[in-house]
Protein backbone atom coordinates (compact mmCIF):
# COMPACT_ATOMS: atom_id res chain seq x y z
CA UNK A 1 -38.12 9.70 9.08
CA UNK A 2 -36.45 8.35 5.96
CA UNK A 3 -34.14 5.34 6.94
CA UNK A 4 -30.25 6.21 7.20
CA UNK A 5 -28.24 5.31 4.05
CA UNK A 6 -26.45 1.68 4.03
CA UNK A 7 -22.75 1.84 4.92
CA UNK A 8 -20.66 0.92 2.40
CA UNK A 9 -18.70 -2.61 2.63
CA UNK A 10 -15.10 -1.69 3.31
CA UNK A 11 -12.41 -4.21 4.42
CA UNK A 12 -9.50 -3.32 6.34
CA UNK A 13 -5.89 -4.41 5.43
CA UNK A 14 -3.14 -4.35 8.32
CA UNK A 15 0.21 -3.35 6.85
CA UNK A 16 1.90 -3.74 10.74
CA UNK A 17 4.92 -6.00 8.78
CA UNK A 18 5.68 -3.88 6.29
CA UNK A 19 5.62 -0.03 6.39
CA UNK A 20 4.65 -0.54 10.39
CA UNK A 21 8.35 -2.09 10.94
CA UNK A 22 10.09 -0.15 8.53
CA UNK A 23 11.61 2.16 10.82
CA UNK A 24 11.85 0.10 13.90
CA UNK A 25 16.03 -0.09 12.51
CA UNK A 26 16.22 -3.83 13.82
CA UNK A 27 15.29 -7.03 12.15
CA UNK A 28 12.21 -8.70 13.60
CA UNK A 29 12.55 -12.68 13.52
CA UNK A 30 10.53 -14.52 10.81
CA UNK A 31 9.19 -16.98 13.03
CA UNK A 32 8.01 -14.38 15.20
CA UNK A 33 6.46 -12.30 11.99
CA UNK A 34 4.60 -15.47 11.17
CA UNK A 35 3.24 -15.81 14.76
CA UNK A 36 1.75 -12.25 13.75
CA UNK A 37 0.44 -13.07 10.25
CA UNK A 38 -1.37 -16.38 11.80
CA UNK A 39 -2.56 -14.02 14.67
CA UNK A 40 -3.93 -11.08 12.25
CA UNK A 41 -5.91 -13.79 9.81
CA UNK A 42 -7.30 -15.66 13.18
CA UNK A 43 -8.84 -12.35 14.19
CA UNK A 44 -10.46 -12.19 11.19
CA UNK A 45 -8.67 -9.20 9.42
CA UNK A 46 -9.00 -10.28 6.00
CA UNK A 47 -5.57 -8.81 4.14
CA UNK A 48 -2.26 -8.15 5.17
CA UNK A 49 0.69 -6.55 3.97
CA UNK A 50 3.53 -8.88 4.81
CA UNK A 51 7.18 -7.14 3.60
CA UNK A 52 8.84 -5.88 0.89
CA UNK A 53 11.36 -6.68 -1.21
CA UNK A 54 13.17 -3.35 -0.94
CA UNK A 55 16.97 -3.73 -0.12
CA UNK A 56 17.75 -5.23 2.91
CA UNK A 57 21.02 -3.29 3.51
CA UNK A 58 18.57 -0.11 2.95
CA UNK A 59 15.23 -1.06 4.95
CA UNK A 60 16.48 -3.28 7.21
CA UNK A 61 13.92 -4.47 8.85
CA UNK A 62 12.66 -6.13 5.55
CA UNK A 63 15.30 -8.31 4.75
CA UNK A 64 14.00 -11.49 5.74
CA UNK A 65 10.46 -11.46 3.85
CA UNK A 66 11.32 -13.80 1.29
CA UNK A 67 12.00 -16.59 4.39
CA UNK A 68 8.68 -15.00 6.04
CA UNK A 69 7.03 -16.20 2.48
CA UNK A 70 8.71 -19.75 2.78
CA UNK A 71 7.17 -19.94 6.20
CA UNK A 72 3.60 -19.29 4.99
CA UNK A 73 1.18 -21.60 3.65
CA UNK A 74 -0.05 -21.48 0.19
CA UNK A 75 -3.83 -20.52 2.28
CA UNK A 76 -2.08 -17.68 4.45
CA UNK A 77 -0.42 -15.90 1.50
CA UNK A 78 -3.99 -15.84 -0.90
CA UNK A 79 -4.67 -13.33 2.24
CA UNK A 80 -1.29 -11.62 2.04
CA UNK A 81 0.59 -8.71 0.34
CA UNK A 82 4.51 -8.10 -0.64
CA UNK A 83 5.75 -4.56 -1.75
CA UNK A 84 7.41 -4.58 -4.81
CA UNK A 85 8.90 -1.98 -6.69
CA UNK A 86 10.43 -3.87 -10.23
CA UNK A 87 9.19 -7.09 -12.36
CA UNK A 88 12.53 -8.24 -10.78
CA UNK A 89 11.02 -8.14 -7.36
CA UNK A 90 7.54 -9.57 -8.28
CA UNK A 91 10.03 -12.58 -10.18
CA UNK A 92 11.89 -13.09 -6.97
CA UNK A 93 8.64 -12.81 -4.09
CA UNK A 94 7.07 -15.55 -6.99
CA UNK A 95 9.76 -17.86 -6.66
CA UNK A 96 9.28 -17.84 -2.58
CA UNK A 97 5.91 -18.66 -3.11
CA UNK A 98 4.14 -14.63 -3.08
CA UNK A 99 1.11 -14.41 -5.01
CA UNK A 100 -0.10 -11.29 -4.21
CA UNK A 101 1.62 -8.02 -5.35
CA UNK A 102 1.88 -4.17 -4.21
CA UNK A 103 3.94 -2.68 -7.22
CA UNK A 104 4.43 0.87 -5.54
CA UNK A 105 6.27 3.99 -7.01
CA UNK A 106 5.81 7.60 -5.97
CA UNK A 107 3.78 10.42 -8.31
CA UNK A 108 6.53 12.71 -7.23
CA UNK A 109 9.54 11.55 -9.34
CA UNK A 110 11.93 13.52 -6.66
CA UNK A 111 10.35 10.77 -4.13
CA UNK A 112 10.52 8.09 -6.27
CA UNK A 113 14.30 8.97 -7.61
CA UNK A 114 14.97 8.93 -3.14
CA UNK A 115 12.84 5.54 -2.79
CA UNK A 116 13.20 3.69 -5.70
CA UNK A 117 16.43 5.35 -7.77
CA UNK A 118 14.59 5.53 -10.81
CA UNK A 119 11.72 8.53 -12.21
CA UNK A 120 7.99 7.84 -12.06
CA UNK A 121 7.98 7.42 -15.52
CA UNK A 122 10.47 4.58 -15.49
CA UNK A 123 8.77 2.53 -13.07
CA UNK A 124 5.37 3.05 -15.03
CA UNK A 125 7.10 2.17 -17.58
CA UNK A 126 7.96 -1.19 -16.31
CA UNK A 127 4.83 -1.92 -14.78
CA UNK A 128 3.62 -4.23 -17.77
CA UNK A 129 6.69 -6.33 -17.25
CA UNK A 130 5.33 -6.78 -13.28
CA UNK A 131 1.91 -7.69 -14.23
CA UNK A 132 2.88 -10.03 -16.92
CA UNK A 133 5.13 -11.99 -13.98
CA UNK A 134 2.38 -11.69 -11.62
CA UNK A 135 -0.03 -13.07 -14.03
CA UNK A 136 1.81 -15.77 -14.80
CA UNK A 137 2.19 -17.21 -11.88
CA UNK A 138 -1.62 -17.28 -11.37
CA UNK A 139 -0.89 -14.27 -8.99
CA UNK A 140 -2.63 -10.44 -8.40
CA UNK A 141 -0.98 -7.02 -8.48
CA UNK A 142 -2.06 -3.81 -7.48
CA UNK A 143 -0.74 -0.51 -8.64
CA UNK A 144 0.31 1.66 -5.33
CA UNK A 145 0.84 5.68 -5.76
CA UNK A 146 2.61 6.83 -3.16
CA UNK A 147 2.94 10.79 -2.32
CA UNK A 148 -0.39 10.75 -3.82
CA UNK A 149 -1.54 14.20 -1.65
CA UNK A 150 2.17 15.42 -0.80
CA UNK A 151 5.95 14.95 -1.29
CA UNK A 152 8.72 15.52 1.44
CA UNK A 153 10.73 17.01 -1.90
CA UNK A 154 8.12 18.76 -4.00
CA UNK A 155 5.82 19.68 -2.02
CA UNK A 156 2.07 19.33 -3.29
CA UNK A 157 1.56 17.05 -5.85
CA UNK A 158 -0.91 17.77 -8.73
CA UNK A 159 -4.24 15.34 -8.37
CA UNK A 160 -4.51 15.55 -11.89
CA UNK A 161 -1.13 13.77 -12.33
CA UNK A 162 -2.56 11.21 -10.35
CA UNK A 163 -5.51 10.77 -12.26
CA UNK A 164 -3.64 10.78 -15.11
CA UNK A 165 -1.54 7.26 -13.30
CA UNK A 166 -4.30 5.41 -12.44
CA UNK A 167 -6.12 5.63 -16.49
CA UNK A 168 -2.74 4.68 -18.02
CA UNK A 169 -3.19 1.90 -19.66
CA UNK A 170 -0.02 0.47 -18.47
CA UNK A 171 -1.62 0.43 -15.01
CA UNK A 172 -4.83 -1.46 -16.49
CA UNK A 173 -3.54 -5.32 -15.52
CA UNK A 174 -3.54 -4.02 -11.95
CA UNK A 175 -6.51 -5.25 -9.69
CA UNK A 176 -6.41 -2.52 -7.01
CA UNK A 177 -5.21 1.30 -7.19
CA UNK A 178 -3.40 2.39 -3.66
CA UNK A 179 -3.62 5.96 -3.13
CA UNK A 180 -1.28 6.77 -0.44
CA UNK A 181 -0.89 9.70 1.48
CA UNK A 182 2.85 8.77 2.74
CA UNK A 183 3.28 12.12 4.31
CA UNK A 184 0.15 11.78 6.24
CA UNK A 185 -0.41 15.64 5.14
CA UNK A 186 -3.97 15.17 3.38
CA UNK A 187 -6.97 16.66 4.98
CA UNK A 188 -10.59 14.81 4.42
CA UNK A 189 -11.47 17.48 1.48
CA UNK A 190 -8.54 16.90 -0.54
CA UNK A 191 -8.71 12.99 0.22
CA UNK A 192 -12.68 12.63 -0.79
CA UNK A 193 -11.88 14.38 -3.99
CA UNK A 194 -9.59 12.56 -5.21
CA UNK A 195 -11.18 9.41 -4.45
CA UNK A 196 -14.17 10.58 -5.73
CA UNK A 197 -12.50 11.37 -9.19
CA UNK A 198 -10.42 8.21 -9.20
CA UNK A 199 -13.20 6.01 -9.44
CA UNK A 200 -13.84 6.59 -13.12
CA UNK A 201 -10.24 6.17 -14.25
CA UNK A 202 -10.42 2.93 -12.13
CA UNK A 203 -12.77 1.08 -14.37
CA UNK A 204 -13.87 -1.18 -11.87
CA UNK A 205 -10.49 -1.70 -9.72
CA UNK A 206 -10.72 -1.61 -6.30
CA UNK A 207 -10.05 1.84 -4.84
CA UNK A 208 -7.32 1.63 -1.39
CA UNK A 209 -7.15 4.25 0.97
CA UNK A 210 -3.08 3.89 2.41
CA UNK A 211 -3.32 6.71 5.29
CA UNK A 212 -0.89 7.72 7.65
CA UNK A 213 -1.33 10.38 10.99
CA UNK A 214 0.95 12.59 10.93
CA UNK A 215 -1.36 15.47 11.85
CA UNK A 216 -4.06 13.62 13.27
CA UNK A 217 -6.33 13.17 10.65
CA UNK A 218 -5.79 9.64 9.89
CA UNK A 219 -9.68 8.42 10.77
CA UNK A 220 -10.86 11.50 9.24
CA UNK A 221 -9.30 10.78 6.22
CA UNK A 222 -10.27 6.80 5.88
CA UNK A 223 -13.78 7.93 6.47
CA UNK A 224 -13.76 10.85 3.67
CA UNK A 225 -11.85 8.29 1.21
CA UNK A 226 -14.90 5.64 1.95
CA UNK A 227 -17.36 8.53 0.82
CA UNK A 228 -15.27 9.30 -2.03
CA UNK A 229 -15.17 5.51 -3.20
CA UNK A 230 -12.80 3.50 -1.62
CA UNK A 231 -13.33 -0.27 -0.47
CA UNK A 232 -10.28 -0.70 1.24
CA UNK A 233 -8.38 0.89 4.23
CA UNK A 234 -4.62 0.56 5.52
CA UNK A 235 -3.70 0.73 9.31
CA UNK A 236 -1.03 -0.53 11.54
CA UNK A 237 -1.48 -1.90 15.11
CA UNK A 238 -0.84 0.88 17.43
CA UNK A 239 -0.24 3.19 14.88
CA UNK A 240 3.25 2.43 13.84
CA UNK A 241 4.91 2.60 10.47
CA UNK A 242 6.40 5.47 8.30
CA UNK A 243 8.42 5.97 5.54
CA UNK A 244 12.43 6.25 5.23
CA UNK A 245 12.26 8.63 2.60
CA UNK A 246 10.00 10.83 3.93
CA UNK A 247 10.95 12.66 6.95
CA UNK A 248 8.64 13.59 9.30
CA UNK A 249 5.72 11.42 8.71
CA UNK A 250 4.63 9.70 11.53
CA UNK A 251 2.94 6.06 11.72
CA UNK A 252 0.10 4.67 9.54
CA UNK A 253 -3.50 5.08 11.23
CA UNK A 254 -3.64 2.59 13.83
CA UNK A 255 -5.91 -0.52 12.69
CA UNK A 256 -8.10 -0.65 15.91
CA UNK A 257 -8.76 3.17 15.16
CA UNK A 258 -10.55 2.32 11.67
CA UNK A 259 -11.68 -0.95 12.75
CA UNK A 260 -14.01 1.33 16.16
């Protein structure tokens, strides 16, 4: 018999404290979120994502992230994520001490116009602006897609629009490309081909599988994006999470899930 292939290496990031609180509705204590952060890194998961710096009065459950980034150590947040949407935000999560940045906007501009307030075009448009704050702060950024499979608004979105994201040169000071199913509407087909074709247009960035549930096929996904490419996979503890803009989408894929 020939010997089974080697597994890829794929690390796992938990996003519990940002998109798994974001529709708890009530503010969680930063002391208590940095209980969580120490308790994640001490069981050896290697990245988190921490908060975002969307509008408080909006997503309330993320308005204290900048104190959650005060209460971290320079150590703890080389290990740790904040969402950002503007070079504004990446300025701001910098100044708390945030070195490491998700600069997210949706493919589907009706999404991103609900999420953001802006078109997809606009925020690509911005992203040099982000890196250029990241970098000079000695910091990382990553360019997230969200509605990469679906949209709440459009409905299907085009892979080759996608594709077309993730080669723009705008994108190319990003370290990482997110592709997020937000809806949690992909099935394993649709997800390994896209990853699959994203790893060209990549050029050598890591490849992020963001995943949520909603129909159950949150594992199968993860393991169809690792085929297609990817090195990295999102979860929450206990499957919470979802987005405010997108009704009906359930929780992310619960981290102990991937992790078995």
């Amino acid at each position: 018999m020939n010997a089974p292939a080697a597994s890829p290496a794929v690390a796992g990031r938990d996003v519990t404290l940002r998109d798994g609180l974001q529709l708890t509705g009530k503010l969680l204590d930063a002391q208590r979120k940095a209980g969580l952060v120490r308790t994640l890194l001490a069981a050896g998961i290697p990245e988190l994502e921490i908060g975002s710096m969307a509008r408080g009065d909006l997503v309330p459950p993320m308005a204290n992230s900048l104190e959650l980034i005060g209460l971290l150590t320079a150590e703890e947040l080389e290990r740790c994520w904040i969402w950002v949407a503007t070079p504004r935000h990446v300025e701001k999560a910098a100044a708390a001490g945030a070195r490491n940045f998700q600069y997210c906007f949706s493919v589907s501009d009706a999404h991103n116009r609900a999420n953001i307030g802006r078109t997809a075009e606009d925020s690509l448009a911005a992203m040099p602006e982000a890196v250029s704050r990241a970098q000079a702060v000695g910091g990382r950024i990553q360019l997230c897609l969200a509605t990469a499979f679906t949209c709440p608004l459009d409905g299907p979105v085009d892979p080759d629009r996608v594709l077309e994201m993730v080669a723009d040169p705008r994108t190319a000071g990003s370290c990482d490309v997110v592709l997020a199913d937000t809806l949690g509407q992909a099935h394993p087909q649709q997800v390994g081909e896209l990853f699959t074709a994203a790893t060209a247009p990549a050029a050598g960035r890591r490849l992020v599988y963001h995943g949520h549930d909603t129909w159950g096929m949150g594992v199968a996904n993860a393991l169809a994006a690792v085929d297609g490419g990817a090195q990295v996979l999102d979860g929450a503890l206990g499957g919470l999470g979802g987005c405010p803009f997108a009704p009906g989408a359930s929780g992310n894929t619960a981290t102990e899930d991937l992790l078995f």
